[in-house]
PDB file of N, CA and C in Angstrom:
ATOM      1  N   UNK A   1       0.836  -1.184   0.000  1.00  0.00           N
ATOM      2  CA  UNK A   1       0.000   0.000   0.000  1.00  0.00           C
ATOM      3  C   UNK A   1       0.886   1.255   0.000  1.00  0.00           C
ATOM      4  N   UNK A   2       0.502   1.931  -0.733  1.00  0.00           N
ATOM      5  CA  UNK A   2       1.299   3.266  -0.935  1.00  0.00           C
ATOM      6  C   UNK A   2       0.525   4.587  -0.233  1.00  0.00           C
ATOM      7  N   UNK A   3       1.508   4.952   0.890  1.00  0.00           N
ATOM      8  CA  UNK A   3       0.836   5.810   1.788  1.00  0.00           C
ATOM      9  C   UNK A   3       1.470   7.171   1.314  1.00  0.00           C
ATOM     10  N   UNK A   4       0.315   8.152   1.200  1.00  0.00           N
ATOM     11  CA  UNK A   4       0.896   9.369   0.833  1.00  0.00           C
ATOM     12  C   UNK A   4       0.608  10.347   2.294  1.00  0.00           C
ATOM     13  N   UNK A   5       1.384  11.541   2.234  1.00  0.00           N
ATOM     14  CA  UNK A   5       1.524  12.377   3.485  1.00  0.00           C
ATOM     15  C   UNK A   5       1.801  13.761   2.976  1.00  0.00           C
ATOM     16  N   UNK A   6       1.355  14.535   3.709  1.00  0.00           N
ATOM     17  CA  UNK A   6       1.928  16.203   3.558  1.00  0.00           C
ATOM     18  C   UNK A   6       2.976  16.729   4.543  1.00  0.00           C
ATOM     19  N   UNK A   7       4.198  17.612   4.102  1.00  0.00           N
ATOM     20  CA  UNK A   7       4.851  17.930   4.648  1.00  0.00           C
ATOM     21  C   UNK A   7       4.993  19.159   5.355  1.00  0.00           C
ATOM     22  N   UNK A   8       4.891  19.604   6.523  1.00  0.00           N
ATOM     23  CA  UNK A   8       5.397  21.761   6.236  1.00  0.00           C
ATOM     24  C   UNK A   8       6.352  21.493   6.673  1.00  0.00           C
ATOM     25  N   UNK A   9       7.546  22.179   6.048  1.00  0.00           N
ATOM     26  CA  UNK A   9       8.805  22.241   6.442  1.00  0.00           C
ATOM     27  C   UNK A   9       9.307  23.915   6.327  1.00  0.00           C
ATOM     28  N   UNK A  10      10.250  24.164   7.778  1.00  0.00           N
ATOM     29  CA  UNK A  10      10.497  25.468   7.611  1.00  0.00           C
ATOM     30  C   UNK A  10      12.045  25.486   7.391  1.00  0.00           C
ATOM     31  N   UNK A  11      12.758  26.148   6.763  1.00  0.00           N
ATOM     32  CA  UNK A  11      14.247  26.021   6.537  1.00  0.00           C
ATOM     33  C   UNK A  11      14.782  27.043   7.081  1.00  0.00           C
ATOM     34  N   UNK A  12      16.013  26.833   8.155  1.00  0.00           N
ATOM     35  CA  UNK A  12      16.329  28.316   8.157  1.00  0.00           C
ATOM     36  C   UNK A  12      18.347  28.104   7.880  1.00  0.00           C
ATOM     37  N   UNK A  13      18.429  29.289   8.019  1.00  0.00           N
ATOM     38  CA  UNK A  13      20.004  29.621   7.652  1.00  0.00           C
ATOM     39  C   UNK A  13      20.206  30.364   6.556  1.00  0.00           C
ATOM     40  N   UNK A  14      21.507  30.228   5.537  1.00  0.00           N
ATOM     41  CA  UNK A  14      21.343  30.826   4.492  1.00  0.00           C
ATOM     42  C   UNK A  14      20.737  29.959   3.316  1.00  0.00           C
ATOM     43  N   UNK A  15      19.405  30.303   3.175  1.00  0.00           N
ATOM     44  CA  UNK A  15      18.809  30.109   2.246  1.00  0.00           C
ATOM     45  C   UNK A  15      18.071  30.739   1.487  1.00  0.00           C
ATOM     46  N   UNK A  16      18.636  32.294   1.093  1.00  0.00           N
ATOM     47  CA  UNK A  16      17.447  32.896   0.444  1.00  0.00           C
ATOM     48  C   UNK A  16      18.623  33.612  -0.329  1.00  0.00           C
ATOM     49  N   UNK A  17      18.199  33.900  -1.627  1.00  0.00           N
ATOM     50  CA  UNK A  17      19.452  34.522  -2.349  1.00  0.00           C
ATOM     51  C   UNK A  17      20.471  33.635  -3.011  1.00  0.00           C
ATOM     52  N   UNK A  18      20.404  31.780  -3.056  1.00  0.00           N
ATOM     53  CA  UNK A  18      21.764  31.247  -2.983  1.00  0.00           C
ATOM     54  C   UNK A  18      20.583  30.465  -4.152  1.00  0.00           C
ATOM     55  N   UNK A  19      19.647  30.349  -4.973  1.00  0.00           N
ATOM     56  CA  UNK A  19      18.510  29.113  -5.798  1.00  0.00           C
ATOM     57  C   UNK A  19      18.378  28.164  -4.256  1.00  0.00           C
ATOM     58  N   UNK A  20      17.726  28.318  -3.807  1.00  0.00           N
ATOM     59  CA  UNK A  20      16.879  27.771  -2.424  1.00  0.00           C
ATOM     60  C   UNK A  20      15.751  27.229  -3.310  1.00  0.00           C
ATOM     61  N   UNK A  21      14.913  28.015  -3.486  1.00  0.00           N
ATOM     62  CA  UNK A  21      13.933  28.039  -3.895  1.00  0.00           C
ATOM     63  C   UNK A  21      13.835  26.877  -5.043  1.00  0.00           C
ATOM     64  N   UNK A  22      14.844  27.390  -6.124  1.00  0.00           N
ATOM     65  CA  UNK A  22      14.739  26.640  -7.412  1.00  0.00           C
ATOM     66  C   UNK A  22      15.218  25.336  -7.361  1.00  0.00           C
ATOM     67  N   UNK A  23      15.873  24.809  -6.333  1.00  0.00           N
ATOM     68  CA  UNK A  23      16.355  23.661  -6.154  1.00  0.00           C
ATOM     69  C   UNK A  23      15.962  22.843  -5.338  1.00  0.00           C
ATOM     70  N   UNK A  24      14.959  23.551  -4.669  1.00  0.00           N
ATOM     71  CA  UNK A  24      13.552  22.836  -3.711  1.00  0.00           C
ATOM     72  C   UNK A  24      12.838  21.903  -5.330  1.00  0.00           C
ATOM     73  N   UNK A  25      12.502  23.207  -6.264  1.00  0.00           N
ATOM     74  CA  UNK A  25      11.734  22.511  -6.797  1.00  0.00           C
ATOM     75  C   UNK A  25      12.021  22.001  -8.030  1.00  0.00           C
ATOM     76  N   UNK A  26      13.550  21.820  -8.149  1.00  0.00           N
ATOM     77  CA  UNK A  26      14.262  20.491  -9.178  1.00  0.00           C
ATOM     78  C   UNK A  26      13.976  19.397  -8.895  1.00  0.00           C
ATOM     79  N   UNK A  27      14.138  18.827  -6.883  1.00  0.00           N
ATOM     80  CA  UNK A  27      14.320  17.712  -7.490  1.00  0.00           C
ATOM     81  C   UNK A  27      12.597  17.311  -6.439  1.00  0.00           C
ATOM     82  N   UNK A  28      11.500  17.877  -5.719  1.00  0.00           N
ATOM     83  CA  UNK A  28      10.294  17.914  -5.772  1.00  0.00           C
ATOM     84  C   UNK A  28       9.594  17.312  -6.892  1.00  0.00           C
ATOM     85  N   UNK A  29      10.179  17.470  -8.343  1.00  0.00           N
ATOM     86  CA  UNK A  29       9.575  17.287  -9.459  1.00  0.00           C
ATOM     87  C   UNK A  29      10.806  15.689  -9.880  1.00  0.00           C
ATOM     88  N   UNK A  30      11.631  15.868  -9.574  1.00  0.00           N
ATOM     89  CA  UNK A  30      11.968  14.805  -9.828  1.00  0.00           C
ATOM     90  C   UNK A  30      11.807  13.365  -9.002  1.00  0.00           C
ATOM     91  N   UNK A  31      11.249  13.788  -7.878  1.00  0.00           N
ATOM     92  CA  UNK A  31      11.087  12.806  -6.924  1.00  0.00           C
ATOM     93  C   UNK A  31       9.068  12.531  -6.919  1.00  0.00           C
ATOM     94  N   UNK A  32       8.509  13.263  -8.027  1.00  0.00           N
ATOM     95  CA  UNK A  32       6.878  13.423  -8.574  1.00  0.00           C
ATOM     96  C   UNK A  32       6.161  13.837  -7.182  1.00  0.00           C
ATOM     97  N   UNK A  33       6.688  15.124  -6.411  1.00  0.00           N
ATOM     98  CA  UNK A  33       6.137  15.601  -4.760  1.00  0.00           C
ATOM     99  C   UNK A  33       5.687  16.893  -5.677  1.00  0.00           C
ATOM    100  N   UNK A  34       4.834  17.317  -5.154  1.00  0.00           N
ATOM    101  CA  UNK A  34       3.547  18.325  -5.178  1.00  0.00           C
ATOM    102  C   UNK A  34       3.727  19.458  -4.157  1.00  0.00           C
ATOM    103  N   UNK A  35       3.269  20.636  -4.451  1.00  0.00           N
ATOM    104  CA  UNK A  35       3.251  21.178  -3.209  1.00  0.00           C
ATOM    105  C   UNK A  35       4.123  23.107  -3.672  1.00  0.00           C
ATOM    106  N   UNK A  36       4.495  23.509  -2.903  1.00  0.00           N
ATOM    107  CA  UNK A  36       4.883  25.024  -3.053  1.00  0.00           C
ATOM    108  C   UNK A  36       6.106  25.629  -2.088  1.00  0.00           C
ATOM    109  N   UNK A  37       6.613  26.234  -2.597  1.00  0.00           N
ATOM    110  CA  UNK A  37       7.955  26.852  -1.596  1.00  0.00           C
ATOM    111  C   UNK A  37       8.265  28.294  -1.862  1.00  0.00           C
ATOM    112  N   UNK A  38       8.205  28.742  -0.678  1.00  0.00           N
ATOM    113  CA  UNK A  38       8.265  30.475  -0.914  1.00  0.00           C
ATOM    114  C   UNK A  38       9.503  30.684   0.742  1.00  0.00           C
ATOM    115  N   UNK A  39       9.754  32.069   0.313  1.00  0.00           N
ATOM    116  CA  UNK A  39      10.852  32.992   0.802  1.00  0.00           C
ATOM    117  C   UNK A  39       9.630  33.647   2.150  1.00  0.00           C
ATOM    118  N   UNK A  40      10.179  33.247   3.702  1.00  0.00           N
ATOM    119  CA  UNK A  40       9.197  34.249   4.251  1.00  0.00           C
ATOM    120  C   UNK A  40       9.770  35.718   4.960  1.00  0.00           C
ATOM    121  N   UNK A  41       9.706  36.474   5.509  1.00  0.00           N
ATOM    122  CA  UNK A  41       9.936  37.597   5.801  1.00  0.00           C
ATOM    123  C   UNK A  41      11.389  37.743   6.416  1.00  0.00           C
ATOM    124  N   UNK A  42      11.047  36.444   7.524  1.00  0.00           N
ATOM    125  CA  UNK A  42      11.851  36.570   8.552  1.00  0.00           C
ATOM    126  C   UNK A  42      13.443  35.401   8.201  1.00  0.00           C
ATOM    127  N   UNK A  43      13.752  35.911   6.682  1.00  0.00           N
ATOM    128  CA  UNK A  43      15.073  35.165   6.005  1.00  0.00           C
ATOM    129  C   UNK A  43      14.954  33.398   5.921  1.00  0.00           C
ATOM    130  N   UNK A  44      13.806  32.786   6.374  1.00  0.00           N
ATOM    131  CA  UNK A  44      13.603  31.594   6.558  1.00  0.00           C
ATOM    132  C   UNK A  44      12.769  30.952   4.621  1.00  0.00           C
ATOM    133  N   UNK A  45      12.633  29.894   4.742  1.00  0.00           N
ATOM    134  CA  UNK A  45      11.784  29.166   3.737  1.00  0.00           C
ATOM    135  C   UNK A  45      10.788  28.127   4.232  1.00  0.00           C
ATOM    136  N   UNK A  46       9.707  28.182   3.476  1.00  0.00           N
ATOM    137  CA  UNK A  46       8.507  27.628   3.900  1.00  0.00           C
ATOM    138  C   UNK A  46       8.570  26.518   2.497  1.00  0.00           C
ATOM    139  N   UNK A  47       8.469  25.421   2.886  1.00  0.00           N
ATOM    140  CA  UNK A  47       7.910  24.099   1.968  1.00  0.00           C
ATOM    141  C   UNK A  47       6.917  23.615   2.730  1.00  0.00           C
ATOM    142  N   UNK A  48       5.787  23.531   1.444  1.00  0.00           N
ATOM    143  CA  UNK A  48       4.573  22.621   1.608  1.00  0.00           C
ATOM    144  C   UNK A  48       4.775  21.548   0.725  1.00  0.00           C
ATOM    145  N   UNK A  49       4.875  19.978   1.315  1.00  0.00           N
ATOM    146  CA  UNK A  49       4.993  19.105   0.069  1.00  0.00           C
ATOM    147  C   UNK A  49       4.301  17.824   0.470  1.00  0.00           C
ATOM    148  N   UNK A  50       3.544  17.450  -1.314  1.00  0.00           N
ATOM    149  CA  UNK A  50       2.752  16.191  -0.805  1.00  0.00           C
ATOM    150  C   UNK A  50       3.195  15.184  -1.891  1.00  0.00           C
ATOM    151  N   UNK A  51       3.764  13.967  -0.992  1.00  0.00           N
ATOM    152  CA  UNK A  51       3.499  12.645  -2.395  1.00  0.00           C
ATOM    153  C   UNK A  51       3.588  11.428  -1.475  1.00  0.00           C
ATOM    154  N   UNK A  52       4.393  10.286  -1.928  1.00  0.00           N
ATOM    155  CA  UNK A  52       4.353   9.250  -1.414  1.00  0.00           C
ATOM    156  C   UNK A  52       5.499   9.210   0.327  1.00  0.00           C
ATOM    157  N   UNK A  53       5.061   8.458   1.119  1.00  0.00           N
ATOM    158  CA  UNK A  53       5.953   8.621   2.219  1.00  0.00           C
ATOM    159  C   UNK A  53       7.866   8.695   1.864  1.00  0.00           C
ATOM    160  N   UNK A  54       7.749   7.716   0.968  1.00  0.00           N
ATOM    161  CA  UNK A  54       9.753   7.315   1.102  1.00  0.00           C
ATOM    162  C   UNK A  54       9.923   8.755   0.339  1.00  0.00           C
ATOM    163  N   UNK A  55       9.067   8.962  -0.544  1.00  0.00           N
ATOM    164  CA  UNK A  55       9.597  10.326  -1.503  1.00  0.00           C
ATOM    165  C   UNK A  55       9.910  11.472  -0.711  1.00  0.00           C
ATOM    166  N   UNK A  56       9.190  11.540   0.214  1.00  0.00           N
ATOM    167  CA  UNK A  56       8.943  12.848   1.155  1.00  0.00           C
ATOM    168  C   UNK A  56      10.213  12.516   1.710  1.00  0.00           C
ATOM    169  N   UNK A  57      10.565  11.301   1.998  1.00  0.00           N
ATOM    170  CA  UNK A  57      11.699  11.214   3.129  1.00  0.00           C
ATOM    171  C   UNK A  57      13.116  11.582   2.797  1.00  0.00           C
ATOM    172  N   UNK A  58      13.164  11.165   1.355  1.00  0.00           N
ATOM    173  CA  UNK A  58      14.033  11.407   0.016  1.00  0.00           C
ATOM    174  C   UNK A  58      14.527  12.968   0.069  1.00  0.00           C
ATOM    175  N   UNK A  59      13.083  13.589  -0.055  1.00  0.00           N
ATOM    176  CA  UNK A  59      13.001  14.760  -0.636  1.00  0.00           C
ATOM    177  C   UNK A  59      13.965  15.540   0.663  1.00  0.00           C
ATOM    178  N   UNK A  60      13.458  15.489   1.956  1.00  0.00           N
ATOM    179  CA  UNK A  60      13.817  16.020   3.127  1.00  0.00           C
ATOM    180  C   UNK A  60      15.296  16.033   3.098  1.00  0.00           C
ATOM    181  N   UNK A  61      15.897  14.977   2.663  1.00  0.00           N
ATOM    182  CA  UNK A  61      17.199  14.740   2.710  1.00  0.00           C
ATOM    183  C   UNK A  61      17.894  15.353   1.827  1.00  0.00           C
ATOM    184  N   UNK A  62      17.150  15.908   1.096  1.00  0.00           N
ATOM    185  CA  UNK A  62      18.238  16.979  -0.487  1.00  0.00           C
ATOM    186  C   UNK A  62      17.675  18.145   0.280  1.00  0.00           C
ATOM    187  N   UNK A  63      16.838  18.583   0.778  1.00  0.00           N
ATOM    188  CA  UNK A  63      16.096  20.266   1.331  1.00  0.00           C
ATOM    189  C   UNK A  63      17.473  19.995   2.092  1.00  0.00           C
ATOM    190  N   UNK A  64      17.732  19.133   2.997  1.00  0.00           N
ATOM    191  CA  UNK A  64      18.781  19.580   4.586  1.00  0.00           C
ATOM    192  C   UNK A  64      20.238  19.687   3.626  1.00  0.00           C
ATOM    193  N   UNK A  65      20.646  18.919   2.328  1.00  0.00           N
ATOM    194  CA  UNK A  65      21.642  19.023   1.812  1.00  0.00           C
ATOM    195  C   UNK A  65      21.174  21.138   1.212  1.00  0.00           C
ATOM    196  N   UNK A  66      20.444  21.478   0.352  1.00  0.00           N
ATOM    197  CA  UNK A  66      20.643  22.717   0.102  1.00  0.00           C
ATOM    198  C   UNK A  66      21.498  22.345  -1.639  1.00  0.00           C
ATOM    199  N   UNK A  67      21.351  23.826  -1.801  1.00  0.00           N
ATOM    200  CA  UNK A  67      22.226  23.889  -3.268  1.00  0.00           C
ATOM    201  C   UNK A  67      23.687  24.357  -2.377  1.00  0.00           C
ATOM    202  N   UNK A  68      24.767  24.392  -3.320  1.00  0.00           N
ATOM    203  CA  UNK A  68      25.826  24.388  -2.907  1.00  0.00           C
ATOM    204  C   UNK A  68      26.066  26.112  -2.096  1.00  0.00           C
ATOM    205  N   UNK A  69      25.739  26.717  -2.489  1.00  0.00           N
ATOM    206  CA  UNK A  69      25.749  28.019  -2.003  1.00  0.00           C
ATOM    207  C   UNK A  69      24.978  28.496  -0.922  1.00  0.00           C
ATOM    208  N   UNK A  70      24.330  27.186  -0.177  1.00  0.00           N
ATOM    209  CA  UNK A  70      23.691  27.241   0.618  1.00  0.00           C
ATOM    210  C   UNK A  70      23.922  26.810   2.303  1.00  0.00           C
ATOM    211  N   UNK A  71      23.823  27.437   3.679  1.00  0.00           N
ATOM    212  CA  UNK A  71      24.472  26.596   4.346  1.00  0.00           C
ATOM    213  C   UNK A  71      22.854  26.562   5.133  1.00  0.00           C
ATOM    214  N   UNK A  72      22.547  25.294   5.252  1.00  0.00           N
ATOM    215  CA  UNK A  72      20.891  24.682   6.330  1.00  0.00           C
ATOM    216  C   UNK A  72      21.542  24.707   7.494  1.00  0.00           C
ATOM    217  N   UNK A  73      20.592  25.907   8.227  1.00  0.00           N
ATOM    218  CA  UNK A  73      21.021  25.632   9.697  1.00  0.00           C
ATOM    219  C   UNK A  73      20.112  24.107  10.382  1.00  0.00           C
ATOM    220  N   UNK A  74      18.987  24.498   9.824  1.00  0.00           N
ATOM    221  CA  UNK A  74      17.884  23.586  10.696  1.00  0.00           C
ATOM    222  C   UNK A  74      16.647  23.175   9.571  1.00  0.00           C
ATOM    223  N   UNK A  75      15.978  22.166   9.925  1.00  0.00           N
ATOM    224  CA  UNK A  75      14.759  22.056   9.545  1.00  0.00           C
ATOM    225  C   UNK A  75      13.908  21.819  10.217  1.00  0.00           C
ATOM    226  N   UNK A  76      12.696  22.349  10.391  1.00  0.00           N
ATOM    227  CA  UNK A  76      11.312  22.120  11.503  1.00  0.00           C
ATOM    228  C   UNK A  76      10.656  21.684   9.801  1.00  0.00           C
ATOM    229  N   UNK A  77      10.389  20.089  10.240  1.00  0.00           N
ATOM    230  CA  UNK A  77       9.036  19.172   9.942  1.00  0.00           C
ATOM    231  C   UNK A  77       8.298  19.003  10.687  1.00  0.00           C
ATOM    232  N   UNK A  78       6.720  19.564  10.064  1.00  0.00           N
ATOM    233  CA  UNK A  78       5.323  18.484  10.734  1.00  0.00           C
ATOM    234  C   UNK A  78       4.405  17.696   9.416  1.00  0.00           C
ATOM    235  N   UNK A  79       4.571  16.707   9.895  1.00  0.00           N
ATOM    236  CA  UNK A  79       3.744  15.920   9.099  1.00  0.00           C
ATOM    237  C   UNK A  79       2.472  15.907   9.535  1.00  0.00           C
ATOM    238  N   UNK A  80       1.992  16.286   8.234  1.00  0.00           N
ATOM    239  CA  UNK A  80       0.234  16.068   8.149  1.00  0.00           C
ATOM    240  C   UNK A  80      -0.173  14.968   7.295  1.00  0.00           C
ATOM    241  N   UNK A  81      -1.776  15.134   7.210  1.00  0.00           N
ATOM    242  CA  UNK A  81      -2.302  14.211   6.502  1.00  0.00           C
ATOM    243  C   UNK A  81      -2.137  14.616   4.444  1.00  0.00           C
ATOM    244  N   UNK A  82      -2.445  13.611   4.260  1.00  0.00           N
ATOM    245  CA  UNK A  82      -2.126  14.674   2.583  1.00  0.00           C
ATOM    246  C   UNK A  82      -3.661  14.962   1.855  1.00  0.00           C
ATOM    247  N   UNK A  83      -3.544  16.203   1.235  1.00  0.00           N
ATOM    248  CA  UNK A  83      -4.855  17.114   1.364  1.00  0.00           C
ATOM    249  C   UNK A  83      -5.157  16.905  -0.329  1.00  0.00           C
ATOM    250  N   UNK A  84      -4.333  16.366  -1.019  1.00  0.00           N
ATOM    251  CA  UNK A  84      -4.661  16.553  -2.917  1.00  0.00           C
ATOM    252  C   UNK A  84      -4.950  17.460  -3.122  1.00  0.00           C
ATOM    253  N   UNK A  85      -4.472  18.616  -2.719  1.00  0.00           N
ATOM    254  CA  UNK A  85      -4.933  19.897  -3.247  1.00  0.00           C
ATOM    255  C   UNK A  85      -4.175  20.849  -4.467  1.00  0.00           C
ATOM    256  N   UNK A  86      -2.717  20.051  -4.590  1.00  0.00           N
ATOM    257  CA  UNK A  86      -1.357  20.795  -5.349  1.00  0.00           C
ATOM    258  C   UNK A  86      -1.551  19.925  -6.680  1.00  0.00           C
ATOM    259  N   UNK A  87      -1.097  20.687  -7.736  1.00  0.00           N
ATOM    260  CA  UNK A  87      -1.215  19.611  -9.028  1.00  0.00           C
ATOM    261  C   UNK A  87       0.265  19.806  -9.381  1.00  0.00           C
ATOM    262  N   UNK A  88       1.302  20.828  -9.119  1.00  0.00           N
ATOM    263  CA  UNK A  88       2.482  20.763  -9.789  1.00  0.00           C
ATOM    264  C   UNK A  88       3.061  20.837  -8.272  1.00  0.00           C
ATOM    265  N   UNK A  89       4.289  21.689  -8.211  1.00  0.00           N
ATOM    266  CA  UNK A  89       4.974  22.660  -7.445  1.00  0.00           C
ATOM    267  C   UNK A  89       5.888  23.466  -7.899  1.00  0.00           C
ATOM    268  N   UNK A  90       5.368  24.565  -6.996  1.00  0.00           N
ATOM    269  CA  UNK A  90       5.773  25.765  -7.745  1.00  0.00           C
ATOM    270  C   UNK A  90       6.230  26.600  -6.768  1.00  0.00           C
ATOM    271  N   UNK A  91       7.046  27.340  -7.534  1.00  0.00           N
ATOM    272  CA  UNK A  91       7.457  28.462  -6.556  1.00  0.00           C
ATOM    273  C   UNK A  91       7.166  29.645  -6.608  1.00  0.00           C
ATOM    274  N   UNK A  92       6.829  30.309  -5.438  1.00  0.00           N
ATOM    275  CA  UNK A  92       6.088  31.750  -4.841  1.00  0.00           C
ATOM    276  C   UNK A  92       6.797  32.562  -4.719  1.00  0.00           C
ATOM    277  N   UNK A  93       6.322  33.531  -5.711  1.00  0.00           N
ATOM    278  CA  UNK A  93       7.454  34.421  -5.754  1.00  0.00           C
ATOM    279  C   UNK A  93       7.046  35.858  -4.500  1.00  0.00           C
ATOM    280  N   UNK A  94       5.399  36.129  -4.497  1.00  0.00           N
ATOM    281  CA  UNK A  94       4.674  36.870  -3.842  1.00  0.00           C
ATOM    282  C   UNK A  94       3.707  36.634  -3.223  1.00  0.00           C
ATOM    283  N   UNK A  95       3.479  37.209  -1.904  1.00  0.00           N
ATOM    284  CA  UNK A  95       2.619  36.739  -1.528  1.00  0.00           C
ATOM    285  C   UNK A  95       0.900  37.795  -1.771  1.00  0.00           C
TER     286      UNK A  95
END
């Protein structure tokens, strides 16, 4: 049985300015996860992501790696239930 789940994940450190964003959602799409990632006020990043459990787990593990210009201080995950509400993922440029 293939269990799917939603993710919020908050990123902090240097991640804004370095393709954070765009490299959330390289490999999101390559791993077929759903969902949205935006820049929030307070220098941090917000991921919402939904697909299969191992994918999510996958996915978590390239967000904490970062693009190279990037240094992850931390990640805060809560797992939720998964809502089918995302058809791609995309990134937010505004809110």
């Amino acid at each position: 049985m293939v269990v799917k789940n939603q993710i919020h994940v908050i990123v902090s450190g240097l991640v804004q300015g370095v393709f954070f964003r765009d490299f959330t959602r390289q490999h999101a799409i390559k791993l077929g996860i759903k969902g949205r990632v935006r820049n929030l006020p307070n220098r941090n990043v917000e991921i919402i992501a939904e697909g299969e459990k191992d994918k999510l787990n996958q996915f978590i593990e390239k967000v904490k790696e970062g693009p190279s210009a990037s240094a992850v201080k931390d990640c805060e995950i809560e797992w939720k239930e998964f809502s089918g509400e995302y058809t791609d993922f995309e990134i937010i440029y505004f809110d």
